[in-house]
Protein backbone atom coordinates (compact mmCIF):
# COMPACT_ATOMS: atom_id res chain seq x y z
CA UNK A 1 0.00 0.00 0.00
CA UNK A 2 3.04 2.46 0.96
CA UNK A 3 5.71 2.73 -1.35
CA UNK A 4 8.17 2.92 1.98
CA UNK A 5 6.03 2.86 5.21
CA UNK A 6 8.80 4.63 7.26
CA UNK A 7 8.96 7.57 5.32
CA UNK A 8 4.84 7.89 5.81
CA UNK A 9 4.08 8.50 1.61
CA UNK A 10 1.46 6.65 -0.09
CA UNK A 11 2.08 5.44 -3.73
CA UNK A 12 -1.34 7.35 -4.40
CA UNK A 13 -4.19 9.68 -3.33
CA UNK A 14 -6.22 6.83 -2.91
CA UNK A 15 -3.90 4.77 -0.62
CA UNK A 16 -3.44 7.51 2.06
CA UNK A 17 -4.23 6.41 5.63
CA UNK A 18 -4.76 9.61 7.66
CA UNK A 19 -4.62 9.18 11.61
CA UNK A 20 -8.26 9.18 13.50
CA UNK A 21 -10.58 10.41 15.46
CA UNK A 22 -9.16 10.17 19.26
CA UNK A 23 -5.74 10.61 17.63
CA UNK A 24 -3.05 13.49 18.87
CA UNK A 25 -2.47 15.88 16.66
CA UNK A 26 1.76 14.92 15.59
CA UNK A 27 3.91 17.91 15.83
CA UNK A 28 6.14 19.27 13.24
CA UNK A 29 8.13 22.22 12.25
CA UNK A 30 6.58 24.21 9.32
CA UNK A 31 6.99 27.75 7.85
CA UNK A 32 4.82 30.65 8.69
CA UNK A 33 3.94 33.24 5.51
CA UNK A 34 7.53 35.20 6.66
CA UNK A 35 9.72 31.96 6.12
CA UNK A 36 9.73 31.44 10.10
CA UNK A 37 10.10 28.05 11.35
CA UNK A 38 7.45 27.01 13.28
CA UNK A 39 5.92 24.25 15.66
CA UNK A 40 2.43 22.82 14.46
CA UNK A 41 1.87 22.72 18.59
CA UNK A 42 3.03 26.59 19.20
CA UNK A 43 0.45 27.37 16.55
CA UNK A 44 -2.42 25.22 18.44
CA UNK A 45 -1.17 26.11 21.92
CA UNK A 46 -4.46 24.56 23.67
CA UNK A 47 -6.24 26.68 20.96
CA UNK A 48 -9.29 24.60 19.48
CA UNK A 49 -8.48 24.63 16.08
CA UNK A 50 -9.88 23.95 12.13
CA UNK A 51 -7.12 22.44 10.74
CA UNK A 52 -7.36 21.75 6.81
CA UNK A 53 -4.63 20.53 3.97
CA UNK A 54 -4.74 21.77 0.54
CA UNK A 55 -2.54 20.90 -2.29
CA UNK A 56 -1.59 24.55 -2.85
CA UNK A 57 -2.45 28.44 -4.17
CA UNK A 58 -2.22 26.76 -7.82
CA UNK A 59 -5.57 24.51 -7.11
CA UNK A 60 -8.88 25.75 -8.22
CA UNK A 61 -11.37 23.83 -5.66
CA UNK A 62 -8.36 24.34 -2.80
CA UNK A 63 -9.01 28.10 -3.57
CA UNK A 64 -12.81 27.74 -3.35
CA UNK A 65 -12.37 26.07 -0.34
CA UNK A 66 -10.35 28.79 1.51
CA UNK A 67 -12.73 31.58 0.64
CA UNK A 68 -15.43 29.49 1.92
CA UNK A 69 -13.74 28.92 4.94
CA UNK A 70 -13.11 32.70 4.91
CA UNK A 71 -16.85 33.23 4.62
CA UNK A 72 -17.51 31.08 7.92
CA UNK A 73 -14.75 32.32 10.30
CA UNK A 74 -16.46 34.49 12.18
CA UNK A 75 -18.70 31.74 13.03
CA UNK A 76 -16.07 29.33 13.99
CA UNK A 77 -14.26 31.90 15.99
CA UNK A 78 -17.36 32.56 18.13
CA UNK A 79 -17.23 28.77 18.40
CA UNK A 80 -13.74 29.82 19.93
CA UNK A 81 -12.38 28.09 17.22
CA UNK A 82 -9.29 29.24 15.24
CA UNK A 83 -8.68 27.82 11.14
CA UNK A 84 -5.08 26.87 10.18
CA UNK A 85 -4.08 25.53 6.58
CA UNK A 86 -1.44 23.73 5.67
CA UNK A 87 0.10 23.58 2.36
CA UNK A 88 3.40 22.90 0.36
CA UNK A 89 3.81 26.24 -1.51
CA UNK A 90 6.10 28.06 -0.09
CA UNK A 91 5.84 31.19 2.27
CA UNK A 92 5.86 33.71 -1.15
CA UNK A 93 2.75 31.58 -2.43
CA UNK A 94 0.81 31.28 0.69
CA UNK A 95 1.11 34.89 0.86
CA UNK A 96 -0.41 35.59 -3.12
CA UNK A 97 -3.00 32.63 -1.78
CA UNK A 98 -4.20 35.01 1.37
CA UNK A 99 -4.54 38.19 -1.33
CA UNK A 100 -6.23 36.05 -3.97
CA UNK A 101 -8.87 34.34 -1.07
CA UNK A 102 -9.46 37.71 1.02
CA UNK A 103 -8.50 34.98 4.05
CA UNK A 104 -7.43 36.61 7.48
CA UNK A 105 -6.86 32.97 9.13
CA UNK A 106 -3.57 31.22 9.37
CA UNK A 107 -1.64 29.92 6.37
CA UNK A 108 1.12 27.37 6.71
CA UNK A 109 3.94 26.13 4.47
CA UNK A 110 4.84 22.39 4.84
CA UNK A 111 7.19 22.27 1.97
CA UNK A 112 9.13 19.59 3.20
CA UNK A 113 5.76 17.63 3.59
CA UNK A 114 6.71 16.40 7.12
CA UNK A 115 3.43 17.72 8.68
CA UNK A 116 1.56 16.04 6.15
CA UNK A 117 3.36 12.69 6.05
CA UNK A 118 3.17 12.47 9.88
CA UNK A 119 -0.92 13.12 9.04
CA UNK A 120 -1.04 10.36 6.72
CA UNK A 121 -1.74 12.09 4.08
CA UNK A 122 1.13 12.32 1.74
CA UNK A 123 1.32 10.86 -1.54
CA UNK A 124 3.23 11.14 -4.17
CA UNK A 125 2.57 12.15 -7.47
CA UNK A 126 3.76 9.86 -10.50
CA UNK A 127 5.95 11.18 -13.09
CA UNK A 128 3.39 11.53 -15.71
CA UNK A 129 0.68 14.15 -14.18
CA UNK A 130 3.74 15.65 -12.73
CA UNK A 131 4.88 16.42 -16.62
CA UNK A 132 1.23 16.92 -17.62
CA UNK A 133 0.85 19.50 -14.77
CA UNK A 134 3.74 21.73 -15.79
CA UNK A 135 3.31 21.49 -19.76
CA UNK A 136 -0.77 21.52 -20.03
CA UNK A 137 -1.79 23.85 -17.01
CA UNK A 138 1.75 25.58 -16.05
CA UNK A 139 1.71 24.18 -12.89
CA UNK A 140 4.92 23.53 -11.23
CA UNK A 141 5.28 21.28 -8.50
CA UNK A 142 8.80 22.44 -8.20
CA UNK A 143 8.23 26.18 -8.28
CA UNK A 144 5.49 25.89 -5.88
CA UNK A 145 6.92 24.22 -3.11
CA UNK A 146 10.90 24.63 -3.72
CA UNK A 147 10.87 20.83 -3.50
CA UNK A 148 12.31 17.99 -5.96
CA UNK A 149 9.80 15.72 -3.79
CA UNK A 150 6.28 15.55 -5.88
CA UNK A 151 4.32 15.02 -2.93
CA UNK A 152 1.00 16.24 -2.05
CA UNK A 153 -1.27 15.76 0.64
CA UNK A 154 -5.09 15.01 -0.29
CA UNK A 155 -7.13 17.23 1.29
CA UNK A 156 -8.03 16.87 4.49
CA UNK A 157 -9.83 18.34 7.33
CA UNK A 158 -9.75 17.99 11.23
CA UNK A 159 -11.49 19.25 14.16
CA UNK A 160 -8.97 19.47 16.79
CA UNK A 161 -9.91 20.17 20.64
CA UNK A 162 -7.75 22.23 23.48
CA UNK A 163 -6.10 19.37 24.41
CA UNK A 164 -4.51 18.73 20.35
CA UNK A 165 -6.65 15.74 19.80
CA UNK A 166 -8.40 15.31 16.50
CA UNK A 167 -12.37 14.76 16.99
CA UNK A 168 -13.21 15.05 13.52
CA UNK A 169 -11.80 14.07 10.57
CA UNK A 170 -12.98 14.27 6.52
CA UNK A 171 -10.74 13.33 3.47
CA UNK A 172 -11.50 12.61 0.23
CA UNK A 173 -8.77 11.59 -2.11
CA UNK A 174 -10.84 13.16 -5.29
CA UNK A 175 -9.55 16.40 -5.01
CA UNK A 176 -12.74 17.96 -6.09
CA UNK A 177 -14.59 17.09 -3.29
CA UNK A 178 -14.12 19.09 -0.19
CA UNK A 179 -15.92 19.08 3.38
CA UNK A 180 -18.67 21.42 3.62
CA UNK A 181 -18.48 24.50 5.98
CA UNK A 182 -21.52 23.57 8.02
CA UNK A 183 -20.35 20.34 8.29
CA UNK A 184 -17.31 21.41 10.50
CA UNK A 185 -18.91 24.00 12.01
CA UNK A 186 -21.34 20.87 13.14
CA UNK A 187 -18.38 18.63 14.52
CA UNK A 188 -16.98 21.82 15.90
CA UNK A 189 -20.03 22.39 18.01
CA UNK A 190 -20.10 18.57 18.94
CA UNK A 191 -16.58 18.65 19.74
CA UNK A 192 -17.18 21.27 22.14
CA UNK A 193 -19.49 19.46 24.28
């Protein structure tokens, strides 16, 4: 199922295995829009927290996604919730991603894909869509993430409570389809209970 199971990438979207509901959320250093290393658990710091992976400023339906999330922030931060996303693009992206989206919540570089392998959700990309990416729709896995890798993660969300454990969970490893707003702001409500 994984190409190497120590180094946490799946062969495909469809072989992922994210970690569960009742899991901890794994910690990992990532890169904040400035380029500044940071811990996945300074960020959460007992914080409940929306915590979503895209496969980058590039996507189409990962943009959607972030201005709907945008759209139902204030509603999850009455919740007391705060939204974090995680991508590979690197700082300079996530920064034209924020402008493009109108989004005011926290964007995250994982470059290196260690947050997302340590989620489970890492897979790697095969040669051929890599080439079909760059020459068809000018989209460079390279560029975008300053990585020889071709890893992505398939998107994900997760609920996460004070205490960094996950008590929802949605992925979908069609990259179209995405977790509906209410539904999170649903678990977040549960979650809070």
């Amino acid at each position: 199922n994984i190409t190497n199971a120590d180094d946490g990438i799946a062969e495909s979207a469809e072989k992922v295995r994210p970690i569960g509901v009742g899991s901890i959320v794994p910690n990992a250093s990532v890169r904040d829009i400035s380029g500044n290393q940071v811990e996945l658990s300074a960020i959460l710091n007992g914080k409940p927290t929306i915590l979503i992976f895209y496969r980058g400023g590039w996507c189409p339906y990962c943009n959607r996604h972030l201005g709907e999330l945008s759209f139902y922030e204030y509603e999850l931060n009455l919740l007391g919730y705060q939204i974090v996303a995680v991508s590979p693009d690197l700082p300079e992206k996530l920064k034209k991603s924020i402008a493009k989206n109108e989004v005011k919540y926290i964007l995250l570089s994982d470059s290196k894909m260690a947050l997302t392998k340590a989620f489970g959700l890492a897979f790697k990309v095969d040669d051929q869509t890599v080439k079909t990416y760059r020459e068809s729709y000018n989209i460079d896995l390279e560029r975008d993430s300053g990585e020889t890798h071709h890893l992505l993660p398939v998107p994900a969300a997760f609920v996460v409570d004070a205490k960094g454990i996950i008590r929802y969970r949605y992925y979908n490893a069609n990259y179209k389809s995405r977790v509906n707003p209410r539904e999170l702001i649903k678990a977040a409500e549960q979650a809070k209970k």
